[in-house]
C-alpha atoms as a PDB file:
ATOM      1  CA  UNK A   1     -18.744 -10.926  -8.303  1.00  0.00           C
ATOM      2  CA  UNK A   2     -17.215 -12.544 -10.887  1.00  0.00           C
ATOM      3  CA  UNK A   3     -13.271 -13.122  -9.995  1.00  0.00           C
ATOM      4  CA  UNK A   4     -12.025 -11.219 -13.462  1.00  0.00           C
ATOM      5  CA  UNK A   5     -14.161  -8.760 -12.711  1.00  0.00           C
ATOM      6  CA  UNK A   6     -12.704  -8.478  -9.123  1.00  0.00           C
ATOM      7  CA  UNK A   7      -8.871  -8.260 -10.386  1.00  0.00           C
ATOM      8  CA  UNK A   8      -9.649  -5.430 -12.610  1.00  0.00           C
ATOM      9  CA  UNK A   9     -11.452  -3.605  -9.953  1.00  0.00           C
ATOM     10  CA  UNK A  10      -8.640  -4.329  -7.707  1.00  0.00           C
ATOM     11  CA  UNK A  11      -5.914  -3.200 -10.048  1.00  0.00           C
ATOM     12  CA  UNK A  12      -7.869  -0.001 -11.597  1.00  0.00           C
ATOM     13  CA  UNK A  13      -8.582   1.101  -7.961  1.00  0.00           C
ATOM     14  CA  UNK A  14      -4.626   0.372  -6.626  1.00  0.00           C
ATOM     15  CA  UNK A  15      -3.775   2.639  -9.882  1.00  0.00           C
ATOM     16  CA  UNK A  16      -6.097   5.274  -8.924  1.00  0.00           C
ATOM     17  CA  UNK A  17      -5.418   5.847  -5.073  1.00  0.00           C
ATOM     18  CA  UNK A  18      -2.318   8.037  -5.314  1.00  0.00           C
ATOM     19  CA  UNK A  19      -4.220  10.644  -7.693  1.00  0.00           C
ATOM     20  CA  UNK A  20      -6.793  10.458  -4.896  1.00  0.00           C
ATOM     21  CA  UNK A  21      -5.027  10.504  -2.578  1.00  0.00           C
ATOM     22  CA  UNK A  22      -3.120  13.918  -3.786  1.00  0.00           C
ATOM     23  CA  UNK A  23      -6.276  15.428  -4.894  1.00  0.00           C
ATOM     24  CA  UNK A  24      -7.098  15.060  -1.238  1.00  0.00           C
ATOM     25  CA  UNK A  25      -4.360  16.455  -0.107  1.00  0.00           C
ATOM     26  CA  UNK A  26      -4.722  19.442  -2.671  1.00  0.00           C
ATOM     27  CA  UNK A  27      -7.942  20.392  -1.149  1.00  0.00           C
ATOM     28  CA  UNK A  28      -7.394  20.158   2.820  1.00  0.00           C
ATOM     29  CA  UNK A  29      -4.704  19.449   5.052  1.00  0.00           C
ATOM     30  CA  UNK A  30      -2.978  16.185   4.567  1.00  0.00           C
ATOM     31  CA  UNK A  31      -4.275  15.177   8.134  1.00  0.00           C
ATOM     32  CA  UNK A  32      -7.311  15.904   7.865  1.00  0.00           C
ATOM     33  CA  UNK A  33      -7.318  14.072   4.631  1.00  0.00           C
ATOM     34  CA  UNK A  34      -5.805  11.536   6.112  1.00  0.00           C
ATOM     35  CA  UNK A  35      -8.141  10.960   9.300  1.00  0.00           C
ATOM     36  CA  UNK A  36     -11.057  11.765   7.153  1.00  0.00           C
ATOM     37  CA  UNK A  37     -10.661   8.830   4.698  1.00  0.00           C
ATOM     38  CA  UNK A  38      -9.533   6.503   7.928  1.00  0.00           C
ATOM     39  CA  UNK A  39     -12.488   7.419   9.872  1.00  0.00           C
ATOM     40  CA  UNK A  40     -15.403   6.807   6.822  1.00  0.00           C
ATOM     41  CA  UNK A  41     -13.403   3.452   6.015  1.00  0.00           C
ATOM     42  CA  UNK A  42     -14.061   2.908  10.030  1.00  0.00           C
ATOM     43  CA  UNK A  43     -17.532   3.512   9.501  1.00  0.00           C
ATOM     44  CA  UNK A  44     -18.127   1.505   6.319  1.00  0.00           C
ATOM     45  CA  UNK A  45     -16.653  -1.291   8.391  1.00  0.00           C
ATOM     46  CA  UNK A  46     -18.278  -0.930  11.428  1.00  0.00           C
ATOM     47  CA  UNK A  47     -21.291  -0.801   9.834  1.00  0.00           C
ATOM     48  CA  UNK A  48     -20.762  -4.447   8.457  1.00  0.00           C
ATOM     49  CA  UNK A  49     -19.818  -5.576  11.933  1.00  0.00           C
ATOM     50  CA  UNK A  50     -23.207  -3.784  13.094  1.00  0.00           C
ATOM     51  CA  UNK A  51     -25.312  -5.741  10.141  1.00  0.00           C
ATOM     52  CA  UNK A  52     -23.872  -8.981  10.290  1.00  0.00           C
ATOM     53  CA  UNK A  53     -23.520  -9.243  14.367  1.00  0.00           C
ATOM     54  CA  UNK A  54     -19.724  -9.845  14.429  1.00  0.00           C
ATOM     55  CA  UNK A  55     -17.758  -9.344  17.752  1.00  0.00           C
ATOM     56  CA  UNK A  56     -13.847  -8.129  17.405  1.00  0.00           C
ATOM     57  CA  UNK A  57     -11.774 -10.440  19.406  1.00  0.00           C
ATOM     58  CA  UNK A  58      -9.947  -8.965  21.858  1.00  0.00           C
ATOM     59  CA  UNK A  59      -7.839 -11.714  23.086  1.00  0.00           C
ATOM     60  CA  UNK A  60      -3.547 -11.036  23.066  1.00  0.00           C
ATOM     61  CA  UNK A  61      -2.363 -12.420  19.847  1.00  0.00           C
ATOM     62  CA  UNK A  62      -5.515 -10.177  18.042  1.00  0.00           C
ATOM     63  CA  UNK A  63      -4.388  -7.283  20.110  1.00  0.00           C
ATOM     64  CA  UNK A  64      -0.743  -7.424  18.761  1.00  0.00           C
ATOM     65  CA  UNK A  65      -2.710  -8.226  15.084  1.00  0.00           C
ATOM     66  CA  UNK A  66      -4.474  -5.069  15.089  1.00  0.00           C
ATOM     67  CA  UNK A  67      -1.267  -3.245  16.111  1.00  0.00           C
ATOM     68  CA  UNK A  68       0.437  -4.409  13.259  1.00  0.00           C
ATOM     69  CA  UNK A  69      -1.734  -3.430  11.321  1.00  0.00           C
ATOM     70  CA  UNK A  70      -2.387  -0.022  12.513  1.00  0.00           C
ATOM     71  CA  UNK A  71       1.924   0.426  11.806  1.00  0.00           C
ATOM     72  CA  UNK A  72       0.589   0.202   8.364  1.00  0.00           C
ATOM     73  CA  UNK A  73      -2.629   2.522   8.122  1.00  0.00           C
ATOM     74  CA  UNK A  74      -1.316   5.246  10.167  1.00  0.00           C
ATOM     75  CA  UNK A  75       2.437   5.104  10.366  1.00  0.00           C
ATOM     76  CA  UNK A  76       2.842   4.076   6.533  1.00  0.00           C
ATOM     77  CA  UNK A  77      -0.445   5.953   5.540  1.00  0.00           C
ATOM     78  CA  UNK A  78      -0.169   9.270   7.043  1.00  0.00           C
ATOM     79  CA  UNK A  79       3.746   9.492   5.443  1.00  0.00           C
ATOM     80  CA  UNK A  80       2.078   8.798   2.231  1.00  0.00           C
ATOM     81  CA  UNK A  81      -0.411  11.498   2.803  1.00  0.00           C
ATOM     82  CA  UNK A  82       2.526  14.082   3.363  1.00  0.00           C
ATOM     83  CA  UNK A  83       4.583  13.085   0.818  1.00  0.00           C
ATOM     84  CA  UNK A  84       1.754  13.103  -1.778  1.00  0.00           C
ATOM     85  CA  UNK A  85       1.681  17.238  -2.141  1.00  0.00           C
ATOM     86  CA  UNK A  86       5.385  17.212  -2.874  1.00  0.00           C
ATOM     87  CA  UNK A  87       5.759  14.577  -5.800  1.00  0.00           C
ATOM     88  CA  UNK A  88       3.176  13.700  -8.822  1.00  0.00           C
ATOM     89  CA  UNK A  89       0.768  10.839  -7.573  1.00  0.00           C
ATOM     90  CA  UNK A  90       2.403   8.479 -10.041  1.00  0.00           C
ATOM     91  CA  UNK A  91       6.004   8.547  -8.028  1.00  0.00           C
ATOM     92  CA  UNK A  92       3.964   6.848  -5.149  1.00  0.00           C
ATOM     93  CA  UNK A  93       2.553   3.866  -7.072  1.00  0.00           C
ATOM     94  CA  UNK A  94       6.095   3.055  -8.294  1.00  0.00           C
ATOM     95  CA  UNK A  95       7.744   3.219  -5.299  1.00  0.00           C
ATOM     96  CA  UNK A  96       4.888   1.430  -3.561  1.00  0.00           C
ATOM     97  CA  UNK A  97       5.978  -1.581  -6.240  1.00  0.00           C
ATOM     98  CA  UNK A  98       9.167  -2.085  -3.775  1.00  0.00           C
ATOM     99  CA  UNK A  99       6.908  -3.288  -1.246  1.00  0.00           C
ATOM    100  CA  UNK A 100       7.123  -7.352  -2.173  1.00  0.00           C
ATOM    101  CA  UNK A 101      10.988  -6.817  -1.886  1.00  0.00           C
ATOM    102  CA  UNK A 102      11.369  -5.444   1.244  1.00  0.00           C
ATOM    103  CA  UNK A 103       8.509  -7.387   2.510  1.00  0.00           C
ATOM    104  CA  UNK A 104      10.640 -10.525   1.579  1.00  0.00           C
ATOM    105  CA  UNK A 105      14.081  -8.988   2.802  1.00  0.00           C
ATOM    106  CA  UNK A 106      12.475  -8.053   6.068  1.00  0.00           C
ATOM    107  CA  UNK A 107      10.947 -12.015   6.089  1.00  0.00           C
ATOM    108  CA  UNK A 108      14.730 -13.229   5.843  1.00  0.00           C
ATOM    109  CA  UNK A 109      15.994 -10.703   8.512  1.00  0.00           C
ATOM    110  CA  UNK A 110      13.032 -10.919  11.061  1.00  0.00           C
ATOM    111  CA  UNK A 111      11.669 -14.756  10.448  1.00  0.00           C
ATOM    112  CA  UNK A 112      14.829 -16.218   8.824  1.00  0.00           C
ATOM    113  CA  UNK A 113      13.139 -17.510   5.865  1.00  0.00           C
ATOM    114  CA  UNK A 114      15.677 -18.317   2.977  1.00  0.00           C
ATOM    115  CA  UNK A 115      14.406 -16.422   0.263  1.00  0.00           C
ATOM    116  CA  UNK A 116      17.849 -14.203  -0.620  1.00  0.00           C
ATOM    117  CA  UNK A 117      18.773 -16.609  -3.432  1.00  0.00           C
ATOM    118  CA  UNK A 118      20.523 -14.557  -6.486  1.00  0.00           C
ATOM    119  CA  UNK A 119      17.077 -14.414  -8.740  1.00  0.00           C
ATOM    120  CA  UNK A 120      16.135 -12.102  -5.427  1.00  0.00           C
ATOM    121  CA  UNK A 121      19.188 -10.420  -5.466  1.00  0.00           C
ATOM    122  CA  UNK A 122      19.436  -9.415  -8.960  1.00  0.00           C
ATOM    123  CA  UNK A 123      15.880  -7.995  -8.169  1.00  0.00           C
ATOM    124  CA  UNK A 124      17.055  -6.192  -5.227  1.00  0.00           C
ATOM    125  CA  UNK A 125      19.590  -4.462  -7.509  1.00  0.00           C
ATOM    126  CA  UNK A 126      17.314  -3.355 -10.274  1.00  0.00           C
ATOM    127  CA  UNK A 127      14.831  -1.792  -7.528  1.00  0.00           C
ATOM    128  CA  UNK A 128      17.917   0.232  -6.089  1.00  0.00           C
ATOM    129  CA  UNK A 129      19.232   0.817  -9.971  1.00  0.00           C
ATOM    130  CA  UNK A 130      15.486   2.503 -10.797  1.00  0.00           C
ATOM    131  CA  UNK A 131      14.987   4.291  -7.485  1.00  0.00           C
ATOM    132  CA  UNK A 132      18.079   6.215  -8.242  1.00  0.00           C
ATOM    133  CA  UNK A 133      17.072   7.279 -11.600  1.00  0.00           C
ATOM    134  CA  UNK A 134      13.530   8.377 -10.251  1.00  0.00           C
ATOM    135  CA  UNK A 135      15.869  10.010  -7.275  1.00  0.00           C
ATOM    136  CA  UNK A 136      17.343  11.869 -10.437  1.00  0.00           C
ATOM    137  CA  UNK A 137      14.430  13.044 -11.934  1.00  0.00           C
ATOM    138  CA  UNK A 138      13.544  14.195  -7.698  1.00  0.00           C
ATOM    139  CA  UNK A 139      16.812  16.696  -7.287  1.00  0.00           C
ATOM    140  CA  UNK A 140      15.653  18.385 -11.174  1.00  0.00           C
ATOM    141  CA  UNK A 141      12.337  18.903  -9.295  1.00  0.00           C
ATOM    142  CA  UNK A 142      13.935  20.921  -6.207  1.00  0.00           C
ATOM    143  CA  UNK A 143      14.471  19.061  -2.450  1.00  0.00           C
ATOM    144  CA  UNK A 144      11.154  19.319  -1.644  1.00  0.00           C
ATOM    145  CA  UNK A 145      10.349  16.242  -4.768  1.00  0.00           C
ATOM    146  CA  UNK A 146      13.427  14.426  -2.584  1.00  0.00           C
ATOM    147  CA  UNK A 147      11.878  14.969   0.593  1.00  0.00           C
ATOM    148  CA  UNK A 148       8.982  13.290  -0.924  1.00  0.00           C
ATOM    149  CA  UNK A 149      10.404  10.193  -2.067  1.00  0.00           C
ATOM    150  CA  UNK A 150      12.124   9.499   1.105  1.00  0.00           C
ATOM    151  CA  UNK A 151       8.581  10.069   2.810  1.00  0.00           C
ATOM    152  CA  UNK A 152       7.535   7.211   0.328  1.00  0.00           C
ATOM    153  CA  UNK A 153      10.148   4.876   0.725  1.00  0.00           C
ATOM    154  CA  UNK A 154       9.908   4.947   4.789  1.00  0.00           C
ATOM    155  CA  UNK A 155       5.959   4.245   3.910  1.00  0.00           C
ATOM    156  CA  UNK A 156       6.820   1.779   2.047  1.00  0.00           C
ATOM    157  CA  UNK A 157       9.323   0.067   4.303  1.00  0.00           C
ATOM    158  CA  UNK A 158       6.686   0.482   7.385  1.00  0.00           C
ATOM    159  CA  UNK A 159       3.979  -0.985   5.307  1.00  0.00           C
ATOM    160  CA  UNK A 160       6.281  -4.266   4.875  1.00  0.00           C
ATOM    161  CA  UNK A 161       7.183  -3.976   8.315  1.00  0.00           C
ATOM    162  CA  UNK A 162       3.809  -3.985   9.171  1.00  0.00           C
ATOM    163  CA  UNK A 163       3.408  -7.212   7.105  1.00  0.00           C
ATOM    164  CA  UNK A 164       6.121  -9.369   8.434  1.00  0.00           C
ATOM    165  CA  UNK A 165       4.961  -8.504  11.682  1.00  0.00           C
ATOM    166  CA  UNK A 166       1.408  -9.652  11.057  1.00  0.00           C
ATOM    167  CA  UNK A 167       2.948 -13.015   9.504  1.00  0.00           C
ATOM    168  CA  UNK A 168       5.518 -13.833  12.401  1.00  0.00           C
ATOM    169  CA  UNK A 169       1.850 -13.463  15.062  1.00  0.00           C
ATOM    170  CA  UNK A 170      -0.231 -16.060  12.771  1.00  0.00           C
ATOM    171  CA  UNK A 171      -3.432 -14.718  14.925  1.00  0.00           C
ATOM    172  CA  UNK A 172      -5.300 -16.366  11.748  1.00  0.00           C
ATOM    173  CA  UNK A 173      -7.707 -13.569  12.062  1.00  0.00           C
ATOM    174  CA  UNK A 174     -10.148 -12.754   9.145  1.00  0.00           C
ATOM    175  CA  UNK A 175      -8.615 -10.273   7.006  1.00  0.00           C
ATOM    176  CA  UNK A 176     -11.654  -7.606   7.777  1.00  0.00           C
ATOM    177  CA  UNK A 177     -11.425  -8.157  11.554  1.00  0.00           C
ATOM    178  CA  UNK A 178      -7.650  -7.218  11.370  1.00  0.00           C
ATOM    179  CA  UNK A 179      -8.074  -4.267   9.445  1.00  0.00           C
ATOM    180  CA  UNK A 180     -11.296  -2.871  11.534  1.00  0.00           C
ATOM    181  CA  UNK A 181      -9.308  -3.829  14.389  1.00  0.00           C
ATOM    182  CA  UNK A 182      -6.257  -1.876  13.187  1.00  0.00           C
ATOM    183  CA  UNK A 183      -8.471   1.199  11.895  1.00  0.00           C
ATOM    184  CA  UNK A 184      -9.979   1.450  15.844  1.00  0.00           C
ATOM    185  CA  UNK A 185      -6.086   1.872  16.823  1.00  0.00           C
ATOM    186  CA  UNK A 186      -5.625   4.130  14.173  1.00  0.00           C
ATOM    187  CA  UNK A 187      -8.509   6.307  13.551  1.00  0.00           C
ATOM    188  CA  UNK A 188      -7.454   8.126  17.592  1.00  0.00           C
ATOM    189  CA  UNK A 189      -4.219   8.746  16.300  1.00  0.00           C
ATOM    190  CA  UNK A 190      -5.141  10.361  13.403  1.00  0.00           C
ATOM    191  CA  UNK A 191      -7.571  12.759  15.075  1.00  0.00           C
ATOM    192  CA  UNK A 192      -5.043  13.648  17.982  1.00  0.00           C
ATOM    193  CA  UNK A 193      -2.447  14.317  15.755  1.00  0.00           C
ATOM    194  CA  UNK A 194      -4.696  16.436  13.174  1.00  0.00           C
ATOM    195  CA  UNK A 195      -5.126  18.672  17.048  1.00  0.00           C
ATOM    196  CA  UNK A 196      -1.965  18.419  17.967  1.00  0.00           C
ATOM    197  CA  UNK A 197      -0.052  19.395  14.312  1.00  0.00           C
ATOM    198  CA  UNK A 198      -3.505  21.443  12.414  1.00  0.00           C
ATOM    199  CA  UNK A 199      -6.494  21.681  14.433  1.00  0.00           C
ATOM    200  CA  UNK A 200      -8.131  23.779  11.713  1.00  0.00           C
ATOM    201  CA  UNK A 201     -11.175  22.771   9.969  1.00  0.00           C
ATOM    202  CA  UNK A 202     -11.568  23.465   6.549  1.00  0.00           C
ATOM    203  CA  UNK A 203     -12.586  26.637   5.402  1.00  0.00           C
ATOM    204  CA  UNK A 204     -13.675  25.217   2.219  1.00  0.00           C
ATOM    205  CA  UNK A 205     -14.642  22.041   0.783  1.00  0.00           C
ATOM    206  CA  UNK A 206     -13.201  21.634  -2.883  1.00  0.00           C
ATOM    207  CA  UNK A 207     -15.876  19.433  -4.856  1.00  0.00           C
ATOM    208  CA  UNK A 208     -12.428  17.122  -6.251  1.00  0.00           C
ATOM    209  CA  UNK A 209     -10.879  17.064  -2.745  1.00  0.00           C
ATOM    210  CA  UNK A 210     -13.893  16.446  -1.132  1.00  0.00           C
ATOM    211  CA  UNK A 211     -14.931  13.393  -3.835  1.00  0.00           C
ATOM    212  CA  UNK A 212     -11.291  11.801  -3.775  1.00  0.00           C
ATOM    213  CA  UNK A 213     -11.604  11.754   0.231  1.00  0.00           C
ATOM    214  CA  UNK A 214     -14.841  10.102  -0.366  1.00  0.00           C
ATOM    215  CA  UNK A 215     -13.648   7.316  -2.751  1.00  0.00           C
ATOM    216  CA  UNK A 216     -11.098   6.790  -0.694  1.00  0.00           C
ATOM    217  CA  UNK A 217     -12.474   6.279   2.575  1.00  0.00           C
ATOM    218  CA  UNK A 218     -15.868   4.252   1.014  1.00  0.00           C
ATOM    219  CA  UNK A 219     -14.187   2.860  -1.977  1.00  0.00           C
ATOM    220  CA  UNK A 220     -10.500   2.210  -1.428  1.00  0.00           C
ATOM    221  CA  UNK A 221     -11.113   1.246   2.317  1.00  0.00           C
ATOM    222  CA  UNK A 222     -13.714  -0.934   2.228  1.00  0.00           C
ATOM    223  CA  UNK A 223     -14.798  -1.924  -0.391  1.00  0.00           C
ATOM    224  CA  UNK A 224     -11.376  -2.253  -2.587  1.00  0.00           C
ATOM    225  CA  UNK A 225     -10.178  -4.292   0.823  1.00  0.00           C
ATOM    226  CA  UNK A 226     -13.053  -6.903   0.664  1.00  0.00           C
ATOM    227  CA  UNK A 227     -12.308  -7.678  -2.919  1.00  0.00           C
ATOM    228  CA  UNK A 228      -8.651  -7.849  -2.744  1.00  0.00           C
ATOM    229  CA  UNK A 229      -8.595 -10.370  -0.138  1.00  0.00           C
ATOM    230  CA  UNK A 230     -11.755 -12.043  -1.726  1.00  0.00           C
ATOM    231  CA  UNK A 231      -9.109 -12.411  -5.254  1.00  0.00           C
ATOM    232  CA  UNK A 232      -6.308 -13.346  -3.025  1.00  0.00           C
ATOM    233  CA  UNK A 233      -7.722 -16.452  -2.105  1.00  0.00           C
ATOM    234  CA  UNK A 234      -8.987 -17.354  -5.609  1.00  0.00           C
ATOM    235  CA  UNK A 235      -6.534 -16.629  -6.890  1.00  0.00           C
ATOM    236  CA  UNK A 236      -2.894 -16.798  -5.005  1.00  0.00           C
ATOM    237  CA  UNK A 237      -0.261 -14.498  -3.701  1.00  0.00           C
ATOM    238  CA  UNK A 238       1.784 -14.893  -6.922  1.00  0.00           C
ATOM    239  CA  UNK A 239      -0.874 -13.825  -9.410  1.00  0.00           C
ATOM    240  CA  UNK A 240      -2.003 -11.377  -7.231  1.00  0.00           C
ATOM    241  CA  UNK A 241       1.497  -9.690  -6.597  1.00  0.00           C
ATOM    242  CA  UNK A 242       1.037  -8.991 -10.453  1.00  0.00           C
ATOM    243  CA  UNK A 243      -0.772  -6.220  -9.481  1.00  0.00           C
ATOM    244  CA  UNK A 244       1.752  -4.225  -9.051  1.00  0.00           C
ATOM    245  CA  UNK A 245       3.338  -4.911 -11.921  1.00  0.00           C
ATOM    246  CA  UNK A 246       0.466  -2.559 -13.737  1.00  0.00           C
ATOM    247  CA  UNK A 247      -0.660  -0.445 -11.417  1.00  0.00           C
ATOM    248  CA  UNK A 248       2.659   1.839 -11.370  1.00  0.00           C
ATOM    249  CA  UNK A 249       2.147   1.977 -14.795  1.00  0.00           C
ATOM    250  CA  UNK A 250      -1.846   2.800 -15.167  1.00  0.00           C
ATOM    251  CA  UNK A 251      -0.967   5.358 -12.111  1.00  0.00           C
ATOM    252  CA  UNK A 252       2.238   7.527 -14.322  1.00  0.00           C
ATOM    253  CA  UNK A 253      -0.377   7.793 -17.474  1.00  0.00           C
ATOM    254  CA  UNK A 254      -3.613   9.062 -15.321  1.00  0.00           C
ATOM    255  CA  UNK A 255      -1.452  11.487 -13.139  1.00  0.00           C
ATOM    256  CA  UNK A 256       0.031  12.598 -16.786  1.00  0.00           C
ATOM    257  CA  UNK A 257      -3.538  12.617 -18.777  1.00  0.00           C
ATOM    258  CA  UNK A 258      -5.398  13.757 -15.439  1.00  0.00           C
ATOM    259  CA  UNK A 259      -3.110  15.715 -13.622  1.00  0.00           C
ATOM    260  CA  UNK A 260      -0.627  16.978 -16.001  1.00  0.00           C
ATOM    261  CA  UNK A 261       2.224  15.217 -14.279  1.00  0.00           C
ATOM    262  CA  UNK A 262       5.271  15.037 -16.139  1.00  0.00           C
ATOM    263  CA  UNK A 263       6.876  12.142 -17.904  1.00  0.00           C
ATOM    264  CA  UNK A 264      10.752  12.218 -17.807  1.00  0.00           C
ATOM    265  CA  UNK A 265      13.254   9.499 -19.614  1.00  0.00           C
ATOM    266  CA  UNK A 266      14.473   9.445 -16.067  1.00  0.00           C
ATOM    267  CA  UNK A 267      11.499   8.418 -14.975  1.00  0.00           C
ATOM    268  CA  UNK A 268      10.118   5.925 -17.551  1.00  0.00           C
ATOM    269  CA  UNK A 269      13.760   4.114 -17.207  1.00  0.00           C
ATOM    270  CA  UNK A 270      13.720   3.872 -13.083  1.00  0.00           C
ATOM    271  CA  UNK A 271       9.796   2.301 -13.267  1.00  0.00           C
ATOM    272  CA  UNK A 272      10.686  -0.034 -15.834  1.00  0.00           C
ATOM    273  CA  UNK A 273      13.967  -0.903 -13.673  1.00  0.00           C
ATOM    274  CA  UNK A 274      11.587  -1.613 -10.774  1.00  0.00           C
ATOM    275  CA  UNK A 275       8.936  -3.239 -12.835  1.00  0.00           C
ATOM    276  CA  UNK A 276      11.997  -5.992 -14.023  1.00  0.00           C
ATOM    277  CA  UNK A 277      12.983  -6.179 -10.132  1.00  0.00           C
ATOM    278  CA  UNK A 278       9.102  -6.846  -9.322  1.00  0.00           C
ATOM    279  CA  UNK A 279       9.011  -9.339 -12.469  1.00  0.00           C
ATOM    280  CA  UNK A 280      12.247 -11.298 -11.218  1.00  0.00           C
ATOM    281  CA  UNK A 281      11.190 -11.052  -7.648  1.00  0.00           C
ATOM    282  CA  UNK A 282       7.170 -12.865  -8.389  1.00  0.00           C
ATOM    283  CA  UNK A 283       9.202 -15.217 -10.903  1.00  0.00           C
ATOM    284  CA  UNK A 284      11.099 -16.613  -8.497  1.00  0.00           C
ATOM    285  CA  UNK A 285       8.561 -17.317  -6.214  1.00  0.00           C
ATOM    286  CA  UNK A 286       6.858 -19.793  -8.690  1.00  0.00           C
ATOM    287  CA  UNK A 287       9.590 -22.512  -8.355  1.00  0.00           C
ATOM    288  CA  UNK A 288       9.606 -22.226  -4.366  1.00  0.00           C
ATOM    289  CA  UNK A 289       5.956 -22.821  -4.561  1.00  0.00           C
ATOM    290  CA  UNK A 290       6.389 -25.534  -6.740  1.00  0.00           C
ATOM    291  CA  UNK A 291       9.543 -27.460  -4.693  1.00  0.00           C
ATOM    292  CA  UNK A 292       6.901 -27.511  -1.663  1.00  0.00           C
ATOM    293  CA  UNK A 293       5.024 -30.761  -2.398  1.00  0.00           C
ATOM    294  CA  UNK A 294       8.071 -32.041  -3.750  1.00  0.00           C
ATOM    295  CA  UNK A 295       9.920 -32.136  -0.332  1.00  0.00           C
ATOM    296  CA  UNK A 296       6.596 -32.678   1.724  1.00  0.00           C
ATOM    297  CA  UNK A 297       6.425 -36.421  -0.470  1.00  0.00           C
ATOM    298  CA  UNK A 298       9.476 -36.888   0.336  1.00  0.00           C
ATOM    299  CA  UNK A 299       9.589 -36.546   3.926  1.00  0.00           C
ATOM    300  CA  UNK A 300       6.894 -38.761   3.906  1.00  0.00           C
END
């Protein structure tokens, strides 16, 4: 596949995942949507492994890899998945956006990179400054809206947890053996805690629940995976991070044309206050990346 081709798959499907993922949610329980999606994406990726003959590795460092990585599909996923009934699907794409920032605070805190120069603090500001106007829009909706967003925002933070993590092991794994390996940790946990919390199987299978769970366990899992990591090495972290600089804002207009979701001021200020912070925050990497050779010829 073309690369272009790729990066608008890529950003179309990161726009359309939280309307999935709360149409999913609509229609079931939000852990059995949850374990659902996990388990086809398991079985979409298995099945490569099957066709192509791969073994997982199972040596330490991988085993800590697929850990990390299982922080992110079920401790950052199934959050999302509760969360998603109580706010409109849009709300979870922009808060998502704050993932680069933490991702790069957390790198300073945990591997003590120096990235906190004031270009990343001004960012950090504007990503507070717009999560408190969305917070406003939250307490007009009722507590259970706030409730929601804090769900979000601990995904969020555990998904650049997860991250960090998976940067400070350097197993140099292939991308689709961490995440298989990280979906056999996680796809367990999912099912005991759908017995433990539900343990009810559907009585019905709503035709849009049952498609969203679908796309999201074939599509989003597997498929969308392969391709984002197949851009991300054509293409760069920076240019890829850009992502998420329209997907917020393709996800508040199909939750509002789709799903009826409404558009406040409050709103529409706090994502374009994050969208600036995400826009400052990729900016600034450029000039790091840059510096790189610069010091490397002179060392030498």
């Amino acid at each position: 596949m073309h690369v272009v081709l790729a990066y608008i798959f890529v950003t179309l499907l990161w726009a359309t995942t939280p309307l999935a993922i709360k149409w999913s949610a609509e229609g079931f329980s939000y852990l059995f949507a949850a374990g659902a999606r996990m388990t086809l994406g398991l079985l979409c990726l298995g099945l490569v492994f099957l066709i192509s003959r791969q073994v997982l590795p199972r040596h330490a460092k991988a085993l800590q890899a697929y850990l990390a990585v299982s922080v992110q599909i079920f401790g950052s996923m199934l959050l999302v998945y509760w969360s998603a009934p109580l706010i409109p699907s849009g709300w979870i794409s922009v808060i998502f956006g704050l993932t680069p920032l933490l991702t790069a605070l957390l790198a300073a805190l945990w591997l003590k990179q120096r990235s906190l120069h004031p270009a990343k603090l001004v960012s950090y500001v504007l990503g507070i400054g717009g999560l408190a106007y969305i917070f406003g829009s939250a307490t007009l909706a009722g507590k259970h809206a706030v409730f929601g967003i804090c769900g979000v925002l601990l995904a969020t933070l555990m998904q650049s947890i997860g991250a960090v993590w998976l940067e400070k092991i350097r197993s140099e794994l292939p991308a689709l053996t961490q995440v298989t390996g990280g979906l056999i940790l996680s796809v367990p946990l999912y099912i005991l805690t759908w017995l433990i919390l539900d343990g009810q199987w559907p009585s019905q299978f709503p035709i849009r629940s049952f498609a969203a769970t679908v796309y999201l366990g074939i599509v989003a899992t597997a498929v969308g995976f392969v391709l984002y990591y197949y851009i991300l090495k054509k293409l760069g972290s920076v240019r890829v991070a850009l992502v998420t600089l329209t997907s917020p804002v393709l996800s508040l207009v199909l939750g509002h044309i789709a799903n009826q979701e409404p558009l406040t001021l409050n709103i529409i200020v706090g994502t374009a206050m994050i969208l600036t912070a995400l826009a400052v925050h990729i900016l600034s990497e450029i000039p790091t990346k840059r510096q790189g050779p610069k010091k490397a010829a002179k060392a030498a």
